[in-house]
C-alpha atoms as a PDB file:
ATOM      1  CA  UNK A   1     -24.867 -74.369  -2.989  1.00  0.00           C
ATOM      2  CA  UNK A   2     -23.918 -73.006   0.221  1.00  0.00           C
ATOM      3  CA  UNK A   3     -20.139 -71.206  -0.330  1.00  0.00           C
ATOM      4  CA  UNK A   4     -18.715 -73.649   2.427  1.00  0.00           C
ATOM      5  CA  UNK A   5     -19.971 -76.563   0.581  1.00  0.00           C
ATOM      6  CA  UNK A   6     -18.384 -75.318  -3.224  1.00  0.00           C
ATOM      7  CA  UNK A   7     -15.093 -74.456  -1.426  1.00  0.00           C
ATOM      8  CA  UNK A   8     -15.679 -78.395  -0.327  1.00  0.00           C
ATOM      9  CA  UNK A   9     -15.870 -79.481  -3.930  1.00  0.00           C
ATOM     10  CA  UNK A  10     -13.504 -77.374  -5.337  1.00  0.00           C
ATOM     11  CA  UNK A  11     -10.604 -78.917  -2.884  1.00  0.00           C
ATOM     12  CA  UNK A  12     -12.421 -82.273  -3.376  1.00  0.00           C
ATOM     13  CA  UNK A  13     -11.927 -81.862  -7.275  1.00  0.00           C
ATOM     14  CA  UNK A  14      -8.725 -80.678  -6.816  1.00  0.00           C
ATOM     15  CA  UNK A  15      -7.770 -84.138  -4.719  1.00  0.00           C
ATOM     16  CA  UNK A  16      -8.131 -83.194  -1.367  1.00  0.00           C
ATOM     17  CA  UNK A  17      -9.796 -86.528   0.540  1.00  0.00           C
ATOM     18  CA  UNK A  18     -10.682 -85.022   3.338  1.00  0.00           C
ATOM     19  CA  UNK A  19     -12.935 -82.389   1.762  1.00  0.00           C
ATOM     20  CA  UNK A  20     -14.465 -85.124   0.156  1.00  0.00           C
ATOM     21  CA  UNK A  21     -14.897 -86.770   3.450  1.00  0.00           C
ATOM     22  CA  UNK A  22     -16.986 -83.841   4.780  1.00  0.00           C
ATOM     23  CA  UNK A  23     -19.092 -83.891   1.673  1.00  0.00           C
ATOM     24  CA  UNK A  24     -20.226 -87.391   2.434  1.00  0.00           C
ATOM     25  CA  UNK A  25     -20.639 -86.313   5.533  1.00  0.00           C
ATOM     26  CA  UNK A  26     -22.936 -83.237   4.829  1.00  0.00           C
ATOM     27  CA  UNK A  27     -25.056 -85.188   2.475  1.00  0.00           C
ATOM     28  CA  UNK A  28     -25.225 -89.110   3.722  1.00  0.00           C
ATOM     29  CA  UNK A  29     -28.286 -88.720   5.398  1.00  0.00           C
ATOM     30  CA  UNK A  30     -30.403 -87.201   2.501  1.00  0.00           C
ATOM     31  CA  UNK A  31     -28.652 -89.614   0.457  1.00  0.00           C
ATOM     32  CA  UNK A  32     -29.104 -92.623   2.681  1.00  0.00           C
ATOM     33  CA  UNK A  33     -33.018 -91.524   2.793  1.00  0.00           C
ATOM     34  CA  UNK A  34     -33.479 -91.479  -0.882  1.00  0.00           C
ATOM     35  CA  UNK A  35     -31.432 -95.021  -1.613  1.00  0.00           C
ATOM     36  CA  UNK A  36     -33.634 -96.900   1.454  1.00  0.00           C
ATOM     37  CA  UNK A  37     -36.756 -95.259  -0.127  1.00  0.00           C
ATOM     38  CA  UNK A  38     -35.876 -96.741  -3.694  1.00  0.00           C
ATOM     39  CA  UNK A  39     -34.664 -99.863  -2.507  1.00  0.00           C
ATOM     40  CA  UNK A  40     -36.887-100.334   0.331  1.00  0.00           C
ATOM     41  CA  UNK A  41     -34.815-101.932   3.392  1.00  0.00           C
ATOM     42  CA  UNK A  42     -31.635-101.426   5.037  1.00  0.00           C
ATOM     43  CA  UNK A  43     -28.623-103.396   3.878  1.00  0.00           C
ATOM     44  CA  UNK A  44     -29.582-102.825   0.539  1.00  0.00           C
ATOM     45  CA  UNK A  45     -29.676 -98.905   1.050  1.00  0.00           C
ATOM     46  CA  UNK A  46     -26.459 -98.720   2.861  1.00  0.00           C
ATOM     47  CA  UNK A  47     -25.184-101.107  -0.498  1.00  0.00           C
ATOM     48  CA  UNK A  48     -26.452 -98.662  -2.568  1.00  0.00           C
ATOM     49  CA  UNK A  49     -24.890 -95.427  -0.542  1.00  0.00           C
ATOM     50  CA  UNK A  50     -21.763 -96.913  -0.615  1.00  0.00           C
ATOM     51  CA  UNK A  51     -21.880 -97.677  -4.578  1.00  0.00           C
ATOM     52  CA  UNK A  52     -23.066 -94.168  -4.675  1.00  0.00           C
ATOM     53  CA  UNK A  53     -19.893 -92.041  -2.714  1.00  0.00           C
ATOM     54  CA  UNK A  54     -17.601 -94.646  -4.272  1.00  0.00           C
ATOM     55  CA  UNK A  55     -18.570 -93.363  -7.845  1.00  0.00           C
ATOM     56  CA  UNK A  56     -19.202 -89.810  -6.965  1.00  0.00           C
ATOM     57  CA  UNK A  57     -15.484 -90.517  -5.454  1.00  0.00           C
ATOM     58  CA  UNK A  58     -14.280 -91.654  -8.640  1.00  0.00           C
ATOM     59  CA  UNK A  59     -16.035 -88.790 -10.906  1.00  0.00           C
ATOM     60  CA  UNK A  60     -15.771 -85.694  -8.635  1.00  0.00           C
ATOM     61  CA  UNK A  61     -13.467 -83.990 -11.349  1.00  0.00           C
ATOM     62  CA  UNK A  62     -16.333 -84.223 -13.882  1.00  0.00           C
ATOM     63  CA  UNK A  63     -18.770 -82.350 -11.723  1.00  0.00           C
ATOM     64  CA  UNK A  64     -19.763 -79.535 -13.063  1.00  0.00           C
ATOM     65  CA  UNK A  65     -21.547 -77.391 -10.609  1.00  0.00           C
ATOM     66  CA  UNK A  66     -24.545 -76.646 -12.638  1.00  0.00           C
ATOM     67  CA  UNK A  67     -26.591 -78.309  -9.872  1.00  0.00           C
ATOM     68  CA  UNK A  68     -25.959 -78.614  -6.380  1.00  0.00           C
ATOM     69  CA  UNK A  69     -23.760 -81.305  -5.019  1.00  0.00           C
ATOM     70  CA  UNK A  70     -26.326 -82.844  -2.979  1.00  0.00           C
ATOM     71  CA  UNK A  71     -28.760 -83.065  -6.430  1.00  0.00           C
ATOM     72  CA  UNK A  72     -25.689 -84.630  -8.085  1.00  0.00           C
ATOM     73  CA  UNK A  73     -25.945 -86.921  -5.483  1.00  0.00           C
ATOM     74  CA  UNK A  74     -28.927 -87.832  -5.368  1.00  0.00           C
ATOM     75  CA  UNK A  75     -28.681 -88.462  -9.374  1.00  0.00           C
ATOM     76  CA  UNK A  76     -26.122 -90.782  -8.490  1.00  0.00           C
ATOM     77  CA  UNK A  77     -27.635 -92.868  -5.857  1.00  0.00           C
ATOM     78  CA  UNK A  78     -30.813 -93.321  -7.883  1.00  0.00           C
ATOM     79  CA  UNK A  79     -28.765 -94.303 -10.672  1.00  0.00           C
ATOM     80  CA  UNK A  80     -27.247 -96.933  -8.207  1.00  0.00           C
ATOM     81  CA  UNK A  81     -30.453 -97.647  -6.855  1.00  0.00           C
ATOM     82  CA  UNK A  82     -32.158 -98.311 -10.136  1.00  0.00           C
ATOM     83  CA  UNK A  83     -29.242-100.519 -10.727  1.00  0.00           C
ATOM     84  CA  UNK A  84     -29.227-102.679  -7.765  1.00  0.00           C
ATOM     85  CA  UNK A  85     -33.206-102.997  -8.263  1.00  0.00           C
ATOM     86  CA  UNK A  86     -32.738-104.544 -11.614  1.00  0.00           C
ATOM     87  CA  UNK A  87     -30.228-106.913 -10.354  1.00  0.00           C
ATOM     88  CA  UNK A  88     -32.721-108.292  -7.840  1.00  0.00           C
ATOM     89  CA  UNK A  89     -35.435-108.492 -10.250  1.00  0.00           C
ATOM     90  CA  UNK A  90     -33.113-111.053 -12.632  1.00  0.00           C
ATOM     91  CA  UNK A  91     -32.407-112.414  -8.921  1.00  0.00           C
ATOM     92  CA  UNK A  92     -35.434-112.563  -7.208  1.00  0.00           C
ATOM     93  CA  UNK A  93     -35.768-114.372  -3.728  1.00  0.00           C
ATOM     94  CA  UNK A  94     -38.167-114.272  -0.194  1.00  0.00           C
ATOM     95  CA  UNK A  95     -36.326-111.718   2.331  1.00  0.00           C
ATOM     96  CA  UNK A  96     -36.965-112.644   5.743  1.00  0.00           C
ATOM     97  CA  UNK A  97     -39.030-110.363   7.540  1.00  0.00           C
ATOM     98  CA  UNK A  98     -38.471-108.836  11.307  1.00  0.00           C
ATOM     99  CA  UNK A  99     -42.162-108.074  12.389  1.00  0.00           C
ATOM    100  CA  UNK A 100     -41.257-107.062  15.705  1.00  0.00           C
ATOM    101  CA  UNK A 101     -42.465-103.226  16.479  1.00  0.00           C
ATOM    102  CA  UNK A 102     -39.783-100.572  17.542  1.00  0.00           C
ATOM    103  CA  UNK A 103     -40.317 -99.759  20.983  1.00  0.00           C
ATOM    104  CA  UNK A 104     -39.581 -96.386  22.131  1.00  0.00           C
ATOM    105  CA  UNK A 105     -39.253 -96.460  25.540  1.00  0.00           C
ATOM    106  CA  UNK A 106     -38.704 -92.918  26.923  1.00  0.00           C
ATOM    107  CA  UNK A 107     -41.703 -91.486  29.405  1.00  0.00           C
ATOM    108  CA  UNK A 108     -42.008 -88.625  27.173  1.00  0.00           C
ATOM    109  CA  UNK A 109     -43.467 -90.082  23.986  1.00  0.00           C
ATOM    110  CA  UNK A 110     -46.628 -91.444  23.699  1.00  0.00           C
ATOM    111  CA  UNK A 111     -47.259 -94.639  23.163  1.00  0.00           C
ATOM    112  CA  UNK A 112     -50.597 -94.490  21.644  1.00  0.00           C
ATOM    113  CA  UNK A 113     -49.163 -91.830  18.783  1.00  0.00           C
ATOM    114  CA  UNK A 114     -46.547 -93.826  18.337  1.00  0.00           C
ATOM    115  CA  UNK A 115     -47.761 -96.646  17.655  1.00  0.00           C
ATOM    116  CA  UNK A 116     -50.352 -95.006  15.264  1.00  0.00           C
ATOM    117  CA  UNK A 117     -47.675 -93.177  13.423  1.00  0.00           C
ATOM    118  CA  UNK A 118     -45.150 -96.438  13.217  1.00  0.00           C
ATOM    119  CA  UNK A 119     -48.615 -98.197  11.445  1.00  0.00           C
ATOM    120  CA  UNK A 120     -48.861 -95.551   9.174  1.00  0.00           C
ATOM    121  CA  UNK A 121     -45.563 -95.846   8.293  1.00  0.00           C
ATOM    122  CA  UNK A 122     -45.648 -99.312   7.718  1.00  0.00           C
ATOM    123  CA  UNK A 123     -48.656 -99.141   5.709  1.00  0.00           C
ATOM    124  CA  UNK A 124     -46.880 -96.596   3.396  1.00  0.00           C
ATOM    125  CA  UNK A 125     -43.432 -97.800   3.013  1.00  0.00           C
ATOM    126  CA  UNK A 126     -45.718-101.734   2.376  1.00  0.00           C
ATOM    127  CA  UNK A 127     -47.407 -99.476  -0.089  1.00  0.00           C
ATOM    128  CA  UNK A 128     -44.311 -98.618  -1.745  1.00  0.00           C
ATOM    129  CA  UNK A 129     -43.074-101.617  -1.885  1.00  0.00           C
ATOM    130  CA  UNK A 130     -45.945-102.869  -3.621  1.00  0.00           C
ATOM    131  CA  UNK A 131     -45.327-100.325  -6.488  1.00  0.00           C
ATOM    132  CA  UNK A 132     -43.639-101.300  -9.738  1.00  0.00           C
ATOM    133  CA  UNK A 133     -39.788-100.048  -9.031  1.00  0.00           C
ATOM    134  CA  UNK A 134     -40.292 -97.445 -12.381  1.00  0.00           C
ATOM    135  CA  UNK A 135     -43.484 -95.578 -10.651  1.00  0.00           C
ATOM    136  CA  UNK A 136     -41.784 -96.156  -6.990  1.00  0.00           C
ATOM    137  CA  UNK A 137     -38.964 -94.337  -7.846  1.00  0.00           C
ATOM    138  CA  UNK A 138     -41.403 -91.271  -9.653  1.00  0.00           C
ATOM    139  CA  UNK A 139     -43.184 -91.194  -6.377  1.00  0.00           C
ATOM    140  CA  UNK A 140     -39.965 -91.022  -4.175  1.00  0.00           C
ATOM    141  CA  UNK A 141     -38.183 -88.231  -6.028  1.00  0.00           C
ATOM    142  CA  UNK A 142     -40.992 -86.384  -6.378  1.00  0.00           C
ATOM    143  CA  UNK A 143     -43.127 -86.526  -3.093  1.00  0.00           C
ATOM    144  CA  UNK A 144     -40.280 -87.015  -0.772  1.00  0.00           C
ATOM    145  CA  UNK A 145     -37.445 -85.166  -2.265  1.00  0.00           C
ATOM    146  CA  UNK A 146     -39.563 -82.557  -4.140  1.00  0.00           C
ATOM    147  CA  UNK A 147     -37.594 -82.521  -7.771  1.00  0.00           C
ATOM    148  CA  UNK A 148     -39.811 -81.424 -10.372  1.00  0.00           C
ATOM    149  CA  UNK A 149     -40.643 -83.350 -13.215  1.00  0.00           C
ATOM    150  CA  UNK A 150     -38.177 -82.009 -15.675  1.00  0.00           C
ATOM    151  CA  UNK A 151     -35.334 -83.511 -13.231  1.00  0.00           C
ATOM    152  CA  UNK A 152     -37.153 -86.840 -12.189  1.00  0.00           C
ATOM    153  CA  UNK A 153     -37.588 -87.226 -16.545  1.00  0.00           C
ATOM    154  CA  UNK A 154     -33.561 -86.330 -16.937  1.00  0.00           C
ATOM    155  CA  UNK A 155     -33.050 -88.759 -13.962  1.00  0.00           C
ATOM    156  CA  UNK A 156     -34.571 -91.749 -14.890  1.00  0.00           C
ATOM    157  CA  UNK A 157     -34.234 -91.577 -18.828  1.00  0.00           C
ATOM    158  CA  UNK A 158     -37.618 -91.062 -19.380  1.00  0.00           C
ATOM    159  CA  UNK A 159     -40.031 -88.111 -21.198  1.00  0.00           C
ATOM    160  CA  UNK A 160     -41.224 -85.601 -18.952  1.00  0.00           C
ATOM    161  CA  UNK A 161     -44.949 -86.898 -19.661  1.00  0.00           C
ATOM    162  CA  UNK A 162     -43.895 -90.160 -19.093  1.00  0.00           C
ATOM    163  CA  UNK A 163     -42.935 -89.291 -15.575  1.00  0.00           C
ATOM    164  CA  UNK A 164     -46.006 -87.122 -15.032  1.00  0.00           C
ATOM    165  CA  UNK A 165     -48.027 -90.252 -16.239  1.00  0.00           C
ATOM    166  CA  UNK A 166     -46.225 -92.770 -13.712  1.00  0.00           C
ATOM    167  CA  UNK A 167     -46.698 -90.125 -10.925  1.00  0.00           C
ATOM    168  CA  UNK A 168     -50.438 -90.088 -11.575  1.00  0.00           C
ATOM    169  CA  UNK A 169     -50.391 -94.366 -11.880  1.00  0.00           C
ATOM    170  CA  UNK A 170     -48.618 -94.253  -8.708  1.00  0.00           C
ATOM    171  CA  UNK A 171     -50.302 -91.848  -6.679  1.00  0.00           C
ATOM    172  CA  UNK A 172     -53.667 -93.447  -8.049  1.00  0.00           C
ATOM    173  CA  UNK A 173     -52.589 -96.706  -7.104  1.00  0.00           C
ATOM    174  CA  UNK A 174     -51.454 -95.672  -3.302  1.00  0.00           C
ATOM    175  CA  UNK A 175     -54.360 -94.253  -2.634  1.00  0.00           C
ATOM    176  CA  UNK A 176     -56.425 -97.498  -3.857  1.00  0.00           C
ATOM    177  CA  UNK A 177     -54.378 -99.190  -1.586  1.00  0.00           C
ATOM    178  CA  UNK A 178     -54.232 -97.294   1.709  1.00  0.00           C
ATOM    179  CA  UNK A 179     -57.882 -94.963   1.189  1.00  0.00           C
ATOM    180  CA  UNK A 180     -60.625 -97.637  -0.487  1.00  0.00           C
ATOM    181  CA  UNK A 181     -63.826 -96.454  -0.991  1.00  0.00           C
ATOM    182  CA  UNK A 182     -66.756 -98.001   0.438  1.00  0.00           C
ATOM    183  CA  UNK A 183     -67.493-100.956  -1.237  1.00  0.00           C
ATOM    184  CA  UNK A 184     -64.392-101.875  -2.171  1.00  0.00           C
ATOM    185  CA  UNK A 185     -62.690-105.278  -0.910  1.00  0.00           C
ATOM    186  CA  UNK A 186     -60.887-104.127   2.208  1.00  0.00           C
ATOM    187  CA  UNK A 187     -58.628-107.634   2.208  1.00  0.00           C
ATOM    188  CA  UNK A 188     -56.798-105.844  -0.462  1.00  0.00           C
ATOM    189  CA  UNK A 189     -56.350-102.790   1.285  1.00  0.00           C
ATOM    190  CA  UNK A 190     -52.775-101.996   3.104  1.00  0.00           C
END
């Protein structure tokens, strides 16, 4: 932790608002990240975020500084995020899907990359979605935000083989879905 960032906490701890204030600010956008990958779309991320600082609000004085604040945070917004994802399960319904592409309309991109990168994109985040929420969220914190398995196993409640076994499942299953081999039925491919 960064000494700018623990004087932040230590004034946040000690009830300071406005050093809490720069904390979200310093870490919304990883946090942000990780909630939309868990979740999977917008409104539901920013739900999540804001779940997320409003506890981490609430229990700043119990933060112990073993870990850095951002990995707190993150602990807290998958927390929230595995939360929100079992409310939708017991309430499941159709969302309503925008299909119409970003356009990026300044000279200097490419339109050709661009589009190939946005399909990509959408081929891994439909991927994703397609996962089981328990190996999603192995596959999030691991391959996007790098935490080793020790810390994904602490995170979600689970052994650390347990999580190394889910990782495998889900990594096995992505590929399936956006690499078939030959032979395979493409229809089911992303």
């Amino acid at each position: 932790m960064t000494a700018d960032l623990a004087e932040r906490v230590a004034a946040a701890k000690a009830g300071d608002r406005a050093a809490f204030d720069d904390l979200v600010r310093a870490t919304y956008a990883d946090a942000y990240t990780l909630a939309y990958r868990l979740v999977g779309n917008e409104e539901d991320a920013r739900d999540v975020v804001q779940d997320a600082y409003l506890r981490a609000f609430k229990g700043i004085k119990s933060f112990r500084g073993d870990a850095a604040f951002s990995t707190w945070m993150y602990r807290i917004t998958a927390n929230c995020a595995s939360t929100l994802i079992s409310k939708r399960a017991r309430h499941r319904h159709e969302a309503i899907d925008d299909d119409s592409p970003l356009v990026d309309t300044r000279p200097e991109i490419d339109p050709e990359a661009r589009s190939d990168a946005a399909s990509d994109r959408d081929r891994i985040t439909e991927a994703l979605d397609e996962l089981p929420a328990s190996l999603r969220a192995v596959v999030v914190l691991r391959d996007i935000y790098d935490l080793p398995h020790e810390a994904i196993a602490a995170e979600l409640g689970i052994s650390e083989a347990n999580a190394k076994v889910r990782l495998h499942r889900a990594r096995k299953s992505l590929r399936e879905k956006l690499f078939p081999l030959r032979g395979e039925d493409h229809a089911h491919a992303v």
